[in-house]
Every structure is written in structure tokens, then in C-alpha cells.
Protein backbone atom coordinates (compact mmCIF):
# COMPACT_ATOMS: atom_id res chain seq x y z
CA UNK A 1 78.29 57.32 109.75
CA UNK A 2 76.05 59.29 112.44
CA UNK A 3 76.03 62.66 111.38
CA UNK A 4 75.13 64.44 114.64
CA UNK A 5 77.06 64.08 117.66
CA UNK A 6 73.59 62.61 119.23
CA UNK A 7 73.12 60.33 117.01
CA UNK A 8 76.50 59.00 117.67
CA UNK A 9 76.23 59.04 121.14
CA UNK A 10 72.73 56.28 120.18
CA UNK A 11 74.98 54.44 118.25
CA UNK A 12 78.00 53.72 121.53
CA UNK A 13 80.69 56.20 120.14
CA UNK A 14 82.16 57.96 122.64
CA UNK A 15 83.98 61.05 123.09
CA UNK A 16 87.73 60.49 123.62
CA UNK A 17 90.54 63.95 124.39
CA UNK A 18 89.40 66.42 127.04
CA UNK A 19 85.79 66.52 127.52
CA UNK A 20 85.07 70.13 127.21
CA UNK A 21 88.27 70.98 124.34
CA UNK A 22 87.23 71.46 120.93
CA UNK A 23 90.35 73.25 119.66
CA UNK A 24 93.83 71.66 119.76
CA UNK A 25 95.72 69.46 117.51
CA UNK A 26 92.56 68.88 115.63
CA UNK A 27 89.54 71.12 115.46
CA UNK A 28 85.87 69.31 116.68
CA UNK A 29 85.17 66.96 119.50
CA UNK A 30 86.44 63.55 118.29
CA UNK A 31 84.02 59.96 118.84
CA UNK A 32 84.97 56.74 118.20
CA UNK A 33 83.34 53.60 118.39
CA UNK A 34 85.25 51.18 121.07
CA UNK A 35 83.88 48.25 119.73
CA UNK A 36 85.33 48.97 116.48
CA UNK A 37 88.54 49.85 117.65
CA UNK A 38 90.14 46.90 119.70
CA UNK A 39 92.50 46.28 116.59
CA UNK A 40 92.79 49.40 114.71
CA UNK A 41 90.86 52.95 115.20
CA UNK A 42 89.80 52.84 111.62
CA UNK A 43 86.71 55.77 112.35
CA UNK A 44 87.08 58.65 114.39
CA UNK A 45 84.28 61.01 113.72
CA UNK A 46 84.82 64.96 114.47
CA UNK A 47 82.04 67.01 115.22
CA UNK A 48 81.55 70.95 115.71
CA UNK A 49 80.48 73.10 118.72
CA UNK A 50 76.43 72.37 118.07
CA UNK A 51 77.34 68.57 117.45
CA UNK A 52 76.86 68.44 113.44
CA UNK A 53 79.71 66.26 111.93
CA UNK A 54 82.85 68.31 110.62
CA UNK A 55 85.32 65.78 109.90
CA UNK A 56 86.52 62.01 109.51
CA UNK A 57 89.85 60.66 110.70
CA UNK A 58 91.41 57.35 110.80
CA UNK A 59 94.68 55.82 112.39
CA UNK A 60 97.39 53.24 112.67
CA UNK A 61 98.51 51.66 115.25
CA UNK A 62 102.75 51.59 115.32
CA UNK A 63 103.10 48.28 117.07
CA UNK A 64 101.66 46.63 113.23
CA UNK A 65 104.05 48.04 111.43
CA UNK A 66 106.69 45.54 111.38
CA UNK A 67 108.32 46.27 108.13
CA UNK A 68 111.10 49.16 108.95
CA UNK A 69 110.31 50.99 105.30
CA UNK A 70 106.26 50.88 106.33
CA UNK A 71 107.03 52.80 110.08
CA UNK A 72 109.63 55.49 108.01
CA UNK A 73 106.92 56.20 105.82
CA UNK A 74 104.70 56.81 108.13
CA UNK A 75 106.83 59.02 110.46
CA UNK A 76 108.23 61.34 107.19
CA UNK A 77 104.49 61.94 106.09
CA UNK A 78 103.56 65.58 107.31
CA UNK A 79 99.74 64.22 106.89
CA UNK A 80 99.89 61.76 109.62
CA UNK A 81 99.74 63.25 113.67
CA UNK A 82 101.58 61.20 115.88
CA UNK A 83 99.17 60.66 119.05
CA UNK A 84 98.44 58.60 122.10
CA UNK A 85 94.99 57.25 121.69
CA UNK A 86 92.63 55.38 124.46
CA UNK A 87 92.61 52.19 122.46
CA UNK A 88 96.19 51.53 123.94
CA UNK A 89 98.17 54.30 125.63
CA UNK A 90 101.25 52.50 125.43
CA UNK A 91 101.05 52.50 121.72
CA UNK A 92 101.91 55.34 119.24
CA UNK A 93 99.10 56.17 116.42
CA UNK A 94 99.35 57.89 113.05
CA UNK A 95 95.98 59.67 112.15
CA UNK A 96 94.88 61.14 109.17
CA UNK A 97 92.41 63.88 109.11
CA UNK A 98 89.78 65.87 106.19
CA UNK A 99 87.37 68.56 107.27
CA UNK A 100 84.32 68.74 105.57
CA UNK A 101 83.49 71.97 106.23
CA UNK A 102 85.85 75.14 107.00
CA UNK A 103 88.15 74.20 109.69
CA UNK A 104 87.73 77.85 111.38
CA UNK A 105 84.13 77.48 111.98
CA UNK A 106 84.47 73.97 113.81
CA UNK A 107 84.86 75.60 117.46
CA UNK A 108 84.18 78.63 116.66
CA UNK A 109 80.27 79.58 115.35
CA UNK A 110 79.66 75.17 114.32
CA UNK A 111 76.92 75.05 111.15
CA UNK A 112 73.43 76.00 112.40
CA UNK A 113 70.30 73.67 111.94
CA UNK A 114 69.36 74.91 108.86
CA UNK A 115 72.77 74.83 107.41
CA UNK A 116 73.15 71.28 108.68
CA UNK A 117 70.04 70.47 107.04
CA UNK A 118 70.76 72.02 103.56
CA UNK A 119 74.80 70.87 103.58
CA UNK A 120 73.97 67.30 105.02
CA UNK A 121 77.78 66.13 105.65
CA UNK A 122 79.40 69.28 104.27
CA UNK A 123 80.05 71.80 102.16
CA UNK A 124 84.21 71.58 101.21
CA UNK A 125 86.96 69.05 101.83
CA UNK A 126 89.82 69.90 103.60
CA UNK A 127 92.72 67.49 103.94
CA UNK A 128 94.98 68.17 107.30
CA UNK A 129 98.78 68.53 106.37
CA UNK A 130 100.87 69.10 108.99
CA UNK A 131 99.55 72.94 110.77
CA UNK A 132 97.89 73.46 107.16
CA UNK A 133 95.07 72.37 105.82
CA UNK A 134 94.52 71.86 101.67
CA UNK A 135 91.23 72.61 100.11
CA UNK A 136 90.46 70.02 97.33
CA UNK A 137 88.98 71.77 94.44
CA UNK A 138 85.04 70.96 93.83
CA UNK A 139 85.48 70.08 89.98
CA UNK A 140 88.09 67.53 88.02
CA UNK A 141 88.87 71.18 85.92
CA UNK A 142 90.34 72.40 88.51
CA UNK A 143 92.60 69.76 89.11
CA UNK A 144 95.07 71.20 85.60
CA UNK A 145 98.09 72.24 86.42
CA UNK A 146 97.85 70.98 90.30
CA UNK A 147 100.24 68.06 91.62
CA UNK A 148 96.97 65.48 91.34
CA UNK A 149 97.42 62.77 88.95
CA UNK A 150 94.66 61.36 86.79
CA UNK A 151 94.54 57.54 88.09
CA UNK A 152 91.94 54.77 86.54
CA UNK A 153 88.72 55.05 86.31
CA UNK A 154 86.86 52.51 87.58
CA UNK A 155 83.29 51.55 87.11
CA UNK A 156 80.35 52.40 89.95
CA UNK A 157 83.14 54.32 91.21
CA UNK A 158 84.30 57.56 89.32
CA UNK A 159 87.62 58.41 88.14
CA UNK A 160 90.94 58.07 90.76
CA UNK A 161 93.49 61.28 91.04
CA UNK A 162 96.77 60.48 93.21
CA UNK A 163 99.19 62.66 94.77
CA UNK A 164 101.84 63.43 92.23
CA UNK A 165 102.52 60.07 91.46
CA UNK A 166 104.72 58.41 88.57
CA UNK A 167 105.85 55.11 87.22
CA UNK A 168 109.28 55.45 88.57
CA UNK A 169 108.68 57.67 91.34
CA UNK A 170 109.83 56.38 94.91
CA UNK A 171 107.19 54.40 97.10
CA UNK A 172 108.47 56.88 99.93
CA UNK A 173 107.53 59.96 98.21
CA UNK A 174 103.49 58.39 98.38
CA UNK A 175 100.98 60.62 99.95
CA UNK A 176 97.92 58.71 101.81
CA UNK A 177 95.23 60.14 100.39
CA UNK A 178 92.90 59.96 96.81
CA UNK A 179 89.93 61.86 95.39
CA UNK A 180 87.32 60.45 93.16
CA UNK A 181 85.95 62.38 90.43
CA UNK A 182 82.16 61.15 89.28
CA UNK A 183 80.99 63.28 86.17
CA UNK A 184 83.49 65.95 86.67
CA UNK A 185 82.25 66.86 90.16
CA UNK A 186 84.31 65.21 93.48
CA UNK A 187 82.29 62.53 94.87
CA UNK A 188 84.33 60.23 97.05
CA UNK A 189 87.71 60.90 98.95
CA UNK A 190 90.14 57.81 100.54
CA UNK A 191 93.04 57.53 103.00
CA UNK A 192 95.43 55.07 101.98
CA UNK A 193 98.32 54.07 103.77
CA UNK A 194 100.75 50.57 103.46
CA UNK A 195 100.72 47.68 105.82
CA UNK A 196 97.84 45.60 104.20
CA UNK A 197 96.34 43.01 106.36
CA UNK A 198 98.17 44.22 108.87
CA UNK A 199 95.47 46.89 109.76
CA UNK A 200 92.36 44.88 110.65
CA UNK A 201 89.39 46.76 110.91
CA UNK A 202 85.87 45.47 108.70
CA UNK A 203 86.38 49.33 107.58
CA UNK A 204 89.02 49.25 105.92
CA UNK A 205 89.75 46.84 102.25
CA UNK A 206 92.74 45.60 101.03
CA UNK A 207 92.91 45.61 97.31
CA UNK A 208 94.97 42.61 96.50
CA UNK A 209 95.69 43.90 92.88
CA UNK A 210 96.87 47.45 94.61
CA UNK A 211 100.89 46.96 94.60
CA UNK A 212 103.01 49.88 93.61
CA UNK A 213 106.41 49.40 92.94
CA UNK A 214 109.04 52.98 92.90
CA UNK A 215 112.63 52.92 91.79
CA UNK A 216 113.60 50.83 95.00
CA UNK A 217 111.79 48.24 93.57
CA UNK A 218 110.25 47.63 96.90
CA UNK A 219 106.85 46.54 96.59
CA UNK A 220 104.19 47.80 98.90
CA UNK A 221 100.57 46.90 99.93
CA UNK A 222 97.55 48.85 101.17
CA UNK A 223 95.36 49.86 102.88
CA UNK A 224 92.40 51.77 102.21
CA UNK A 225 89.10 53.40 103.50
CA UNK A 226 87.18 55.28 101.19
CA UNK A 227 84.53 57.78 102.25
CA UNK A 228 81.73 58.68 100.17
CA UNK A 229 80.85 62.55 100.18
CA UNK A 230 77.94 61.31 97.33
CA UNK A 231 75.53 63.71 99.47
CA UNK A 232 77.77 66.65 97.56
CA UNK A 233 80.02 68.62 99.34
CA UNK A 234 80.49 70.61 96.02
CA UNK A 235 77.73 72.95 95.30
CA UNK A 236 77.70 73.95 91.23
């Protein structure tokens, strides 16, 4: 993942929205690689106002979501933005969005050079709901008494926390993102969403073993892409 909007530019992403409009439904000038996007815009990489990266978003494309309880999931979701993207304007998308620093700085004062080169990738996580954005807590402490649910805890990767999840809550009520936990200190975040296979991008992985069943009893699978913040966006 390019870091600076430079390096990005080396690397064939290019901008896509209005050229010279950092502020609107999404704060930072958004890249994506074309190459990489033909199927499904898996990456979209947001940077700030002196081109040092700000945020990661992915989306889905409507026109794979052939399953009617898949496409109302991903319309009730307040996370998702519903969007036109270049890939294919006649399509609808559904994009998920975290910040990695302060939204409000993004287009307005950006991270200096020194900053960048103290924070690397950033310095909080914020997770786009709707006109809100959530900051995720730094530490797995201050996760008590929050709606996060302790999850597994897997090996190489750290421990999982879900959106108030349960064993018989509905697969409709499912919110499309984790966080990952490594020695009490958040390491790694992930968008999730269902439709499996159905979102083909080398970015994205499709746990096999990954199928939730609510009180419907529907059974749904997913999709994931994880992003590792390893570089610490918490600061002890």
C-alpha cells in the first residue's frame, strides 16, 4: 500500500472524483488502481491535502449480489455509501471507509513531513458510519463495557472483536467490520461483508470455514480484507 500520494501515482493508481475536491462525501483525494479494479474496487486509497495516506476504503459492486438477503444487507448498513464509481457508471457500489488519522485534518492542515515520518500510516482509526465517524479505542481494555465482542483468537494473528454479535443474533443485524487485538494493543482492522466468491479481487479471501448462521437460519458467506496497521497507529 503506497503511502504517499506520489508513490501511488509510480505505482498506476489514479485519482478518481473531482480533481481538485478533497472534502465531500469522504474526506482525502481517493486513488485506485484500474488494473485491480475490472471486477471489484477492492482498494481505494485516501490521501490528505500534502499527499500522505489518511484512509483505506473498499467496495462492492451491486450487480454481484444476486442473493435478495445479501443486497438488503447491504442497503440497511449505515457503514456502506452508496456511489457511482468509474469502474462502471452504470453500476451502484457500496464502500466502506476507516481514517487513520483525524478525519478533520484530512483537507484541512494534512500531517506535515515530520509527522508523516514519525506516524508512518497513522496515528488513530476511525471507522465511517453514516455522517459519523467512530474512534476505535487503542487498547483491548478499553473495549469493557463497549458493543465489541471478544471473537477467537487466532495464531500469527491476534485476538478477533465483532460488532455486538451473538449466537442467535440475526445475520441482518451484522456490521462489516473487525479489529484485531495483538498483546492488548490494536494491530490489524478488516471489512467484512457477505457474497463470498462473488467479490473477486486477489485482495480480498474467502474463509471457507467463516459461515454464520442468526435465528433465520440463513447461512451466509464472506468476504474479507484485512488491513494491517502493525506500523502502530496506537501510541502507549
Amino acid at each position: 500500500m503506497p503511502l504517499t500520494k506520489t508513490k501511488a501515482e509510480k505505482k498506476k493508481f489514479k485519482q478518481i472524483g473531482e480533481k481538485n475536491k478533497c472534502s465531500g462525501d469522504f474526506q482525502g483525494y481517493r486513488y485506485m488502481k484500474e488494473n485491480d479494479s475490472k471486477n471489484a474496487p477492492a482498494l481505494i486509497l485516501l490521501y490528505d491535502v500534502n499527499g500522505y495516506i489518511a484512509g483505506i476504503q473498499t467496495s462492492f459492486a451491486e450487480k454481484h449480489m444476486k442473493d435478495p438477503n445479501v443486497k438488503a444487507w447491504f442497503k440497511k448498513q449505515r457503514m456502506f455509501h452508496e456511489e457511482s464509481l468509474p469502474v462502471n457508471k452504470t453500476d451502484t457500489y457500496y464502500t466502506l471507509t476507516a481514517y487513520l488519522v483525524d478525519p478533520k485534518i484530512i483537507c484541512s492542515v494534512g500531517r506535515t513531513k515530520e509527522e508523516f515520518k514519525h506516524e508512518a500510516a497513522g496515528t488513530n482509526l476511525y471507522l465511517k458510519n453514516g455522517t459519523h465517524n467512530i474512534l476505535i479505542p487503542k487498547h483491548e481494555s478499553d473495549l469493557a463495557n463497549t458493543n465489541w465482542t471478544l471473537g477467537a483468537c487466532f495464531p500469527s494473528m491476534g485476538t478477533h472483536y465483532w460488532y455486538s454479535t451473538s449466537k442467535d443474533m440475526n445475520c441482518k443485524e451484522f456490521q462489516p467490520f473487525f479489529l484485531l487485538y495483538n498483546r492488548k494493543k490494536l494491530t490489524v482492522f478488516g471489512f467484512v461483508a457477505f457474497g463470498g466468491w462473488k467479490f473477486s479481487s486477489y485482495r480480498y479471501e474467502h474463509p471457507p470455514e467463516l459461515s454464520y448462521r442468526g435465528k433465520d437460519e440463513e447461512s451466509w458467506s464472506h468476504t474479507t480484507l484485512i488491513v494491517d496497521i502493525g506500523y502502530s497507529p496506537v501510541k502507549a
